[in-house]
Protein backbone atom coordinates (compact mmCIF):
# COMPACT_ATOMS: atom_id res chain seq x y z
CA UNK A 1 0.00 0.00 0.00
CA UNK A 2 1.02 3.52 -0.44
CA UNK A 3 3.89 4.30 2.43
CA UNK A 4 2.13 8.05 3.41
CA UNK A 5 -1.91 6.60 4.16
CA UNK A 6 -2.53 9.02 1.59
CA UNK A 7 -4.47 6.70 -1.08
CA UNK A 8 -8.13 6.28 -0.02
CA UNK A 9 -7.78 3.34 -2.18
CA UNK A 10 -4.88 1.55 -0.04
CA UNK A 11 -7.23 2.87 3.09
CA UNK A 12 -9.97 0.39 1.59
CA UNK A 13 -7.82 -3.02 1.65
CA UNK A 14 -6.26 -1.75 5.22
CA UNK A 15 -9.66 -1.86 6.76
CA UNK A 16 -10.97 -4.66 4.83
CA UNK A 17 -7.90 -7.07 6.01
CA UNK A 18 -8.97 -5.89 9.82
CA UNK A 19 -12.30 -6.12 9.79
CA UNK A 20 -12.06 -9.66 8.25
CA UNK A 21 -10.24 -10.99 11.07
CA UNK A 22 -12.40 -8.61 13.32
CA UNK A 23 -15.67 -10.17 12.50
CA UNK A 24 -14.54 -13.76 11.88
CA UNK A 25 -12.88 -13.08 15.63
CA UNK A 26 -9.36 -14.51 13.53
CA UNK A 27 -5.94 -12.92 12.64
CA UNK A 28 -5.12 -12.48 9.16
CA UNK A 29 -1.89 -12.13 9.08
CA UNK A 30 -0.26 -10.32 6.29
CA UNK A 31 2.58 -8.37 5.40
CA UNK A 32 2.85 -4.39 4.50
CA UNK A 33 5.34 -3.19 1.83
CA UNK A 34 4.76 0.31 1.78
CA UNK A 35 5.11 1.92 -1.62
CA UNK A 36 6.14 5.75 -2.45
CA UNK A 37 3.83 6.89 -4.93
CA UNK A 38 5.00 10.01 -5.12
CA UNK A 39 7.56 9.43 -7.87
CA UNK A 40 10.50 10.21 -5.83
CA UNK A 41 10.97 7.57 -3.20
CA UNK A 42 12.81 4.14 -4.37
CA UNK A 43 10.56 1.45 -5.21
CA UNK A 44 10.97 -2.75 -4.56
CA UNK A 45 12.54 -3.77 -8.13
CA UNK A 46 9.28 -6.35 -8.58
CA UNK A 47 6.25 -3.66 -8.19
CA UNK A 48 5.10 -2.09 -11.20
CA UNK A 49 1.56 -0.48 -11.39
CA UNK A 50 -0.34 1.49 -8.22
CA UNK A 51 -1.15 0.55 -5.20
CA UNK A 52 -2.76 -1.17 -3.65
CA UNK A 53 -1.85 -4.28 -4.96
CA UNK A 54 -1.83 -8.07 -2.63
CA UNK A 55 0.21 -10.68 -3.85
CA UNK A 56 -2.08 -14.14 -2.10
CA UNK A 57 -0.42 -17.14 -0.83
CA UNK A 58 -0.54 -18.65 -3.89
CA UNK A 59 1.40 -16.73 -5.92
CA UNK A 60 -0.62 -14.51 -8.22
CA UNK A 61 -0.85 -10.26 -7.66
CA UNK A 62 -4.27 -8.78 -7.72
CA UNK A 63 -5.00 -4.87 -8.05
CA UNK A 64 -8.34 -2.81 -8.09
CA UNK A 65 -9.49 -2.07 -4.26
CA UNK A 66 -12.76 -3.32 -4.22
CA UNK A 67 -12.02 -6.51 -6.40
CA UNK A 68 -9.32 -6.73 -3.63
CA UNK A 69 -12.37 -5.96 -1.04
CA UNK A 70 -14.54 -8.48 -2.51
CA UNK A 71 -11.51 -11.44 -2.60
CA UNK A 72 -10.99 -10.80 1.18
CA UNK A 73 -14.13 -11.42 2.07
CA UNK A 74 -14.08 -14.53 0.25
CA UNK A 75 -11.08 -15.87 1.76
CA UNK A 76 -11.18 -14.46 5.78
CA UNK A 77 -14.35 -12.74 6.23
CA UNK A 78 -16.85 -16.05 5.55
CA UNK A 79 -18.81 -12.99 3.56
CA UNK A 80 -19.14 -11.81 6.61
CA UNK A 81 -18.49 -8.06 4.67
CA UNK A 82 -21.46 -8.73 2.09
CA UNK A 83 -19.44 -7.87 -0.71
CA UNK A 84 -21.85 -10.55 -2.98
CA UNK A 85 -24.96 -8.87 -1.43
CA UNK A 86 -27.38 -7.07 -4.06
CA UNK A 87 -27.86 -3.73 -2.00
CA UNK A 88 -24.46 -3.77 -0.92
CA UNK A 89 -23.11 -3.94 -4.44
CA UNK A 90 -25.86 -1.09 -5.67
CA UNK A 91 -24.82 0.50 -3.06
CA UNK A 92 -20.89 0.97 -4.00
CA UNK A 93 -22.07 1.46 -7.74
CA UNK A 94 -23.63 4.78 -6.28
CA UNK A 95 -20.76 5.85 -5.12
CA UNK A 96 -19.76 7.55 -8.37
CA UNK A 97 -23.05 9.27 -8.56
CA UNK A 98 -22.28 10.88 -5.00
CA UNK A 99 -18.66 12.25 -5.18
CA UNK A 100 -18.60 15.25 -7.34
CA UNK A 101 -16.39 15.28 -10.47
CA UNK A 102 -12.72 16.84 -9.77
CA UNK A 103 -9.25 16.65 -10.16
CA UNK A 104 -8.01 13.19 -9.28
CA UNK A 105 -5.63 13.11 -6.03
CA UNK A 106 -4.97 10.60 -3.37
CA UNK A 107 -3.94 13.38 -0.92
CA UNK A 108 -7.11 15.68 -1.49
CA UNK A 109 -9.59 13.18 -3.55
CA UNK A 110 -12.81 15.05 -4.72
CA UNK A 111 -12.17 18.12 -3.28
CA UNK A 112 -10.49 20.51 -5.78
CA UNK A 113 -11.42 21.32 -9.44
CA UNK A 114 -9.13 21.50 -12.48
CA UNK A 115 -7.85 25.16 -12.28
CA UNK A 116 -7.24 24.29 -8.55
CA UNK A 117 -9.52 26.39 -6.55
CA UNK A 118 -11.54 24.40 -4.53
CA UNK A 119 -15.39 22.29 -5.70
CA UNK A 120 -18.14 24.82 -4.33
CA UNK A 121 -19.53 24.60 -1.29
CA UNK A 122 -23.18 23.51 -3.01
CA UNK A 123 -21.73 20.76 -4.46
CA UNK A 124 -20.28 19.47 -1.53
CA UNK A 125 -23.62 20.03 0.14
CA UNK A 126 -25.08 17.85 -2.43
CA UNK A 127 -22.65 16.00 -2.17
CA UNK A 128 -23.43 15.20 1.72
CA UNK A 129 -27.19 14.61 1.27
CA UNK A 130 -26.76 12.13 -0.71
CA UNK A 131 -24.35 10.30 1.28
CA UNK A 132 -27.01 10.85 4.32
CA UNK A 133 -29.81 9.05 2.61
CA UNK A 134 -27.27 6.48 1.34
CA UNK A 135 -27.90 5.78 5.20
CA UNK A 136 -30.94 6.52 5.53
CA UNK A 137 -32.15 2.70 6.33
CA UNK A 138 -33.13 1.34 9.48
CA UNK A 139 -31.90 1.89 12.91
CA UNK A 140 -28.51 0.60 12.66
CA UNK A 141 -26.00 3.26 11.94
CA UNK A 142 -24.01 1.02 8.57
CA UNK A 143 -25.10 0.74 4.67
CA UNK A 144 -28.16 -0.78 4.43
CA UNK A 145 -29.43 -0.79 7.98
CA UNK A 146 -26.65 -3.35 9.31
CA UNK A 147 -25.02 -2.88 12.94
CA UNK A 148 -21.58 -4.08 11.47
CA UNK A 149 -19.62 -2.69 8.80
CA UNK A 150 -19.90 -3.96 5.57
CA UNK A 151 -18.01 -3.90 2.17
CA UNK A 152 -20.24 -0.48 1.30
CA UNK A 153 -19.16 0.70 4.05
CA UNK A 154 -15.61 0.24 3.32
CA UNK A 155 -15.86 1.81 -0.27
CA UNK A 156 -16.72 5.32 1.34
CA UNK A 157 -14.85 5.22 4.11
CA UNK A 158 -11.37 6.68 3.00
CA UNK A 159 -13.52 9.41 1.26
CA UNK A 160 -15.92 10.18 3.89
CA UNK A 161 -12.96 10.02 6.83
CA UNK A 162 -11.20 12.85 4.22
CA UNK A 163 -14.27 14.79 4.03
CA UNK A 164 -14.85 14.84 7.76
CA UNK A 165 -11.39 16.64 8.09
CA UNK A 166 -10.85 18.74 4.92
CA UNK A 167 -14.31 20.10 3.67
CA UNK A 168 -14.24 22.32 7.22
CA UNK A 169 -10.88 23.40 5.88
CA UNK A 170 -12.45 24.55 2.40
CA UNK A 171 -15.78 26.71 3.53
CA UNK A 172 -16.60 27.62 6.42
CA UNK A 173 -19.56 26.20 8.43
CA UNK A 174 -19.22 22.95 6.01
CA UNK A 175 -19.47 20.05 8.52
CA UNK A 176 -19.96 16.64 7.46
CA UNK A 177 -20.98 15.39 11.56
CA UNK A 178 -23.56 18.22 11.76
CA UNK A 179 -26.14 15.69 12.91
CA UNK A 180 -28.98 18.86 12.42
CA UNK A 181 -27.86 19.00 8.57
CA UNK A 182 -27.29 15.07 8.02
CA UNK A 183 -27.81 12.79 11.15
CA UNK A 184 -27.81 9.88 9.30
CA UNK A 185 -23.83 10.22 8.00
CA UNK A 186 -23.28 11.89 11.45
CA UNK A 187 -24.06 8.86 13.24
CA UNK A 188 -22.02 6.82 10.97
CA UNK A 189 -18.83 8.54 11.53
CA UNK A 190 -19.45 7.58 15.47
CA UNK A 191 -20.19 4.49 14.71
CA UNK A 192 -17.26 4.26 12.50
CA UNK A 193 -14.88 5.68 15.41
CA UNK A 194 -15.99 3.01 17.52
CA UNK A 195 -14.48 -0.10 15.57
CA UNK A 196 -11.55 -0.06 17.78
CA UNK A 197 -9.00 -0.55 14.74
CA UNK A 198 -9.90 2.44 12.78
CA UNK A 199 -10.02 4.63 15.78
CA UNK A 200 -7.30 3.54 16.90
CA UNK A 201 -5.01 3.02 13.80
CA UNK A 202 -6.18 3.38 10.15
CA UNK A 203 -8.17 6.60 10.14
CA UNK A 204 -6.08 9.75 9.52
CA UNK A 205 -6.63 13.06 11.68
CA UNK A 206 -7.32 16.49 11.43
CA UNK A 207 -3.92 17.49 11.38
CA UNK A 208 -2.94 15.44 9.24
CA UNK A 209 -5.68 15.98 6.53
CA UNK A 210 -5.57 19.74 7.03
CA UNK A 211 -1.33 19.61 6.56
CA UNK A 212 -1.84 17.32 3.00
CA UNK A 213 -4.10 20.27 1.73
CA UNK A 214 -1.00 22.28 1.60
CA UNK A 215 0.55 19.52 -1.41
CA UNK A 216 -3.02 19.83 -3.45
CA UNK A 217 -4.99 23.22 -4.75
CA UNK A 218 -2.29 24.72 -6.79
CA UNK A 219 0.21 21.89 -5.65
CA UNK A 220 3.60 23.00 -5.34
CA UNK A 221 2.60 26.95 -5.03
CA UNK A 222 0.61 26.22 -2.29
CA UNK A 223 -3.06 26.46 -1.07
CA UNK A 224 -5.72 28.78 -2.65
CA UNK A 225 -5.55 32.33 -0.69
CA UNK A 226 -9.07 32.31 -0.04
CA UNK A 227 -8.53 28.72 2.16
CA UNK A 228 -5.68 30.22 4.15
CA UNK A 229 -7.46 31.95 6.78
CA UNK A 230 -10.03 28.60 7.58
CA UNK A 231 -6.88 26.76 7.91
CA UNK A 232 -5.59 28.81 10.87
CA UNK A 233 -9.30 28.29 12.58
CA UNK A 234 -8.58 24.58 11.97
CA UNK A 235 -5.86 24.82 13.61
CA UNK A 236 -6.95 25.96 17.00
CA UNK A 237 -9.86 24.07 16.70
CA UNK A 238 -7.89 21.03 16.64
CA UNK A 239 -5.49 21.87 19.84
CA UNK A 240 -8.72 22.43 21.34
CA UNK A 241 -10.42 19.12 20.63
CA UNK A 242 -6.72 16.78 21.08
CA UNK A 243 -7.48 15.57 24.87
CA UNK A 244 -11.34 14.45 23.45
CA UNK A 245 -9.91 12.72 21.10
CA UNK A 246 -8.57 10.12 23.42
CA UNK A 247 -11.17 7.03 24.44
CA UNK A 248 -9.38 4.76 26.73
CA UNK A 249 -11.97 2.33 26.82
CA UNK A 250 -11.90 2.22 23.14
CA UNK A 251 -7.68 1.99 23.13
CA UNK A 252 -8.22 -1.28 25.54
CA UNK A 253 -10.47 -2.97 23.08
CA UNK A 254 -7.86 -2.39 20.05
CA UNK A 255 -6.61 -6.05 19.71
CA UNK A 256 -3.57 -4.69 18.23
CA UNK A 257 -2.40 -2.32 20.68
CA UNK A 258 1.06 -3.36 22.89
CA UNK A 259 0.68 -0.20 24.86
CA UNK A 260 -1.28 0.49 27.99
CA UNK A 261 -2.36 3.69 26.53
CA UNK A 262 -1.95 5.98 23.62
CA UNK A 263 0.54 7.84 25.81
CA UNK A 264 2.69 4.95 26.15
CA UNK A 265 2.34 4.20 22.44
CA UNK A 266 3.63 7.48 21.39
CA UNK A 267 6.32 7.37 23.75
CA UNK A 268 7.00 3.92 22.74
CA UNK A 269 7.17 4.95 19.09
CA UNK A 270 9.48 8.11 19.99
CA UNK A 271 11.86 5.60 21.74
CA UNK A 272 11.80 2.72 19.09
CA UNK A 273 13.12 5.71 16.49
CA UNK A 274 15.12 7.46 18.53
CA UNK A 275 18.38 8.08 16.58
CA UNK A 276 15.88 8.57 13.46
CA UNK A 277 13.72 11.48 15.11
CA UNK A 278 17.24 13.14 16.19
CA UNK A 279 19.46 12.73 12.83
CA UNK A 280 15.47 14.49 10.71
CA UNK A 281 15.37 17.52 13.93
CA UNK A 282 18.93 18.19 13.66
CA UNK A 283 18.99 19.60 9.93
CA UNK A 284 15.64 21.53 10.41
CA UNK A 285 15.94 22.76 13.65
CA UNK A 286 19.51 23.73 14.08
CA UNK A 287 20.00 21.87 17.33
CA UNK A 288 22.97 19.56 19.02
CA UNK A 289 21.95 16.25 19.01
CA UNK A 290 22.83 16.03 22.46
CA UNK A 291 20.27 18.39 23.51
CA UNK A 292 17.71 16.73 20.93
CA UNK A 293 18.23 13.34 22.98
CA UNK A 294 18.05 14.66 26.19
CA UNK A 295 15.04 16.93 25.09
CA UNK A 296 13.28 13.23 23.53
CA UNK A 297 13.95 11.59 26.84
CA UNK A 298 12.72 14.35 28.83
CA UNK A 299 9.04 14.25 26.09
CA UNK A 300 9.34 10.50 26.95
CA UNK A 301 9.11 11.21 30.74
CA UNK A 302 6.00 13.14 30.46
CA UNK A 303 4.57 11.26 28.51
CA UNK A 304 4.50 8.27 30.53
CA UNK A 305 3.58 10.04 33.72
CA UNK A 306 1.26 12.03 32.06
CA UNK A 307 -2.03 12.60 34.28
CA UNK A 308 -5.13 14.69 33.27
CA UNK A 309 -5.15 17.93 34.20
CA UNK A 310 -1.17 18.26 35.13
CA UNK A 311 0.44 21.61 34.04
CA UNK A 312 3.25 21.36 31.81
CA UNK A 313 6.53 21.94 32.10
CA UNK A 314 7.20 18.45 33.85
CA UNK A 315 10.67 20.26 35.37
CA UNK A 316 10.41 23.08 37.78
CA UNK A 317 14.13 22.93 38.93
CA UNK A 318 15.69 26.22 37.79
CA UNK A 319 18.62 24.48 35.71
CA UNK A 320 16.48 21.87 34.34
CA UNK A 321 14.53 24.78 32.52
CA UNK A 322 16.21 24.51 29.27
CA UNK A 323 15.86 21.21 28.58
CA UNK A 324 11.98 21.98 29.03
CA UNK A 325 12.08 24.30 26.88
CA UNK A 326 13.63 21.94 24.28
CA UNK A 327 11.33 19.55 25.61
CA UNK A 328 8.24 21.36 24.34
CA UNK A 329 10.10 22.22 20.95
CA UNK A 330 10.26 19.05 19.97
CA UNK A 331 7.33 17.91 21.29
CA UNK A 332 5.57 20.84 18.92
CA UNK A 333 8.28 19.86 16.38
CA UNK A 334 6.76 16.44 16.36
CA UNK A 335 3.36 17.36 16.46
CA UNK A 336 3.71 19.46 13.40
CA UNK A 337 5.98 17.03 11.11
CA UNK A 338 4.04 13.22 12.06
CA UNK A 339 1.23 12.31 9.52
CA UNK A 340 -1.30 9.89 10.81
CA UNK A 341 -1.34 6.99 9.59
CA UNK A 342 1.59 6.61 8.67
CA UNK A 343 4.05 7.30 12.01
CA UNK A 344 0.93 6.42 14.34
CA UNK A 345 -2.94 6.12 15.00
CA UNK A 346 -4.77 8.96 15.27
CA UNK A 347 -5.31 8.49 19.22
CA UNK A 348 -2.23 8.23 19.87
CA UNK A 349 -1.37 11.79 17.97
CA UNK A 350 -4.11 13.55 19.72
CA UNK A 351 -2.29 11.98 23.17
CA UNK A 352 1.18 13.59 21.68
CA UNK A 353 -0.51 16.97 20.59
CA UNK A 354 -1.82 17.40 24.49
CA UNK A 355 2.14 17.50 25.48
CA UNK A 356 2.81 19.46 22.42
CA UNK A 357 0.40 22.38 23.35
């Protein structure tokens, strides 16, 4: 799959390969290569194509996401995913009669149009409503009134998770949970951050959808000026929202967690790429790596004793005050350069972000 989480499309066989194992209550086991689609990143000599591609046990590679999708659920699902189902299958047919037509991009997919200003706000309002009575069946919160996920459900997801974070950052007041304006898609993102390994790992977060806008629009030259100022909003908003982010009774029922909590995942993922963190900070922020590795131990300190409603700095010693101030540098340093999914799950950035601000 693509190395970033940036390709909805990767997103799709991600969550597919978890739930599978999720709702059969088995393991598929499988192995990532992450692939640089960017065009400048090496590539394995034997991949050719996009991803996301799976090469099965016995021997043969298979593209196209929701052929992929539909093969899982064969195999490790028992169908469990309804990929076969009638409705289910109208149901992902419809998809390209929801998303508006636009530039294609894996980083900002259905958002911008060709001359790179941004779809208008109607059409993503359209856009919206029709998701909403996509799920507009029954009391259960999925596609087609089911209480699990299903493969429809997995189709929209990467899309819908992107829209969530990015429309906001496009027009103002555009807010895909407003549960006034569409309570039907409203409740399905909550239901949707409830299956404990997409909360906890696959989704991407507002930081990091907001910080990908800056590589789409006008690409290279940046965002259009009249997006600028909603992306500063964003920004607050999310340093306001971090610490709500965090569900520890959701983190406990993620199978795949080896952490205690999403502070001790962070600060186990700081400490498993130690030298890695210090040899990137040292070019960009000018700093002795000394210093850098005392500051990352320090971060790693509060982070494991971190306790709801403690002030920060952690050090209140007079000559330990420079090392908190490098402390909080590269805690903000961090918070700023990680993208979600890709260094960690989104709970576990909203756990580093609390430290950060």
């Amino acid at each position: 799959r693509e190395r970033h989480g940036w390709c909805p499309y990767s997103e799709r066989v991600w969550l597919a390969l978890e739930l599978a194992g999720s709702n059969t209550e088995k393991v598929v086991k499988y192995d990532t290569i992450r692939i640089d689609n960017t065009g400048h990143g090496p590539r394995p000599s034997y991949f050719g194509g996009q991803t996301p591609q799976m090469r099965w046990p016995e021997g043969q590679t298979q593209g196209e996401s929701m052929d992929l999708v539909k093969e899982i659920d064969r195999r490790y699902a028992n169908d469990s995913l309804l990929s076969s189902d009638p409705d289910i299958q109208e149901r992902i047919r419809q998809f390209s009669n929801i998303f508006p037509r636009a530039r294609p991009s894996s980083r900002a997919a259905y958002l911008f149009q060709y001359n790179g200003e941004p779809i208008w706000k109607s059409t993503f309002e359209e856009t919206l409503q029709k998701a909403n009575d996509q799920l507009f069946d029954g009391s259960a919160p999925f596609m087609a009134g089911h209480d699990h996920p299903t493969a429809a459900d997995i189709a929209y997801a990467p899309f819908l998770e992107r829209y969530r974070y990015q429309l906001p950052c496009l027009h103002p007041g555009l807010d895909p949970t407003d549960a006034s304006q569409y309570p039907h898609l409203a409740r399905w993102y909550d239901a949707m951050d409830q299956i404990p390994v997409y909360g906890c790992r696959i989704k991407g977060d507002a930081s990091s959808w907001r910080k990908v806008l800056t590589m789409a629009g006008f690409g290279n030259a940046g965002l259009p000026p009249s997006i600028q100022q909603n992306m500063q909003e964003r920004i607050v908003w999310e340093e306001a929202q971090a610490e709500e982010c965090i569900d520890q009774g959701l983190w406990e029922r993620y199978q795949g967690n080896t952490a205690k909590s999403p502070y001790w995942d962070v600060a186990t993922i700081i400490t498993q790429n130690k030298a890695a963190i210090i040899k990137d900070t040292e070019k960009r922020m000018d700093t002795d790596a000394s210093v850098l590795n005392d500051a990352l131990v320090g971060l790693v300190t509060r982070l494991v004793e971190y306790e709801e409603g403690e002030d920060f700095p952690l050090y209140l010693e007079e000559e330990d005050m420079a090392i908190t101030e490098q402390v909080a540098k590269i805690a903000a340093y961090l918070d700023e350069r990680m993208c979600v999914p890709r260094d960690m799950g989104a709970m576990s950035a909203s756990a580093l972000k609390t430290v950060a601000v």
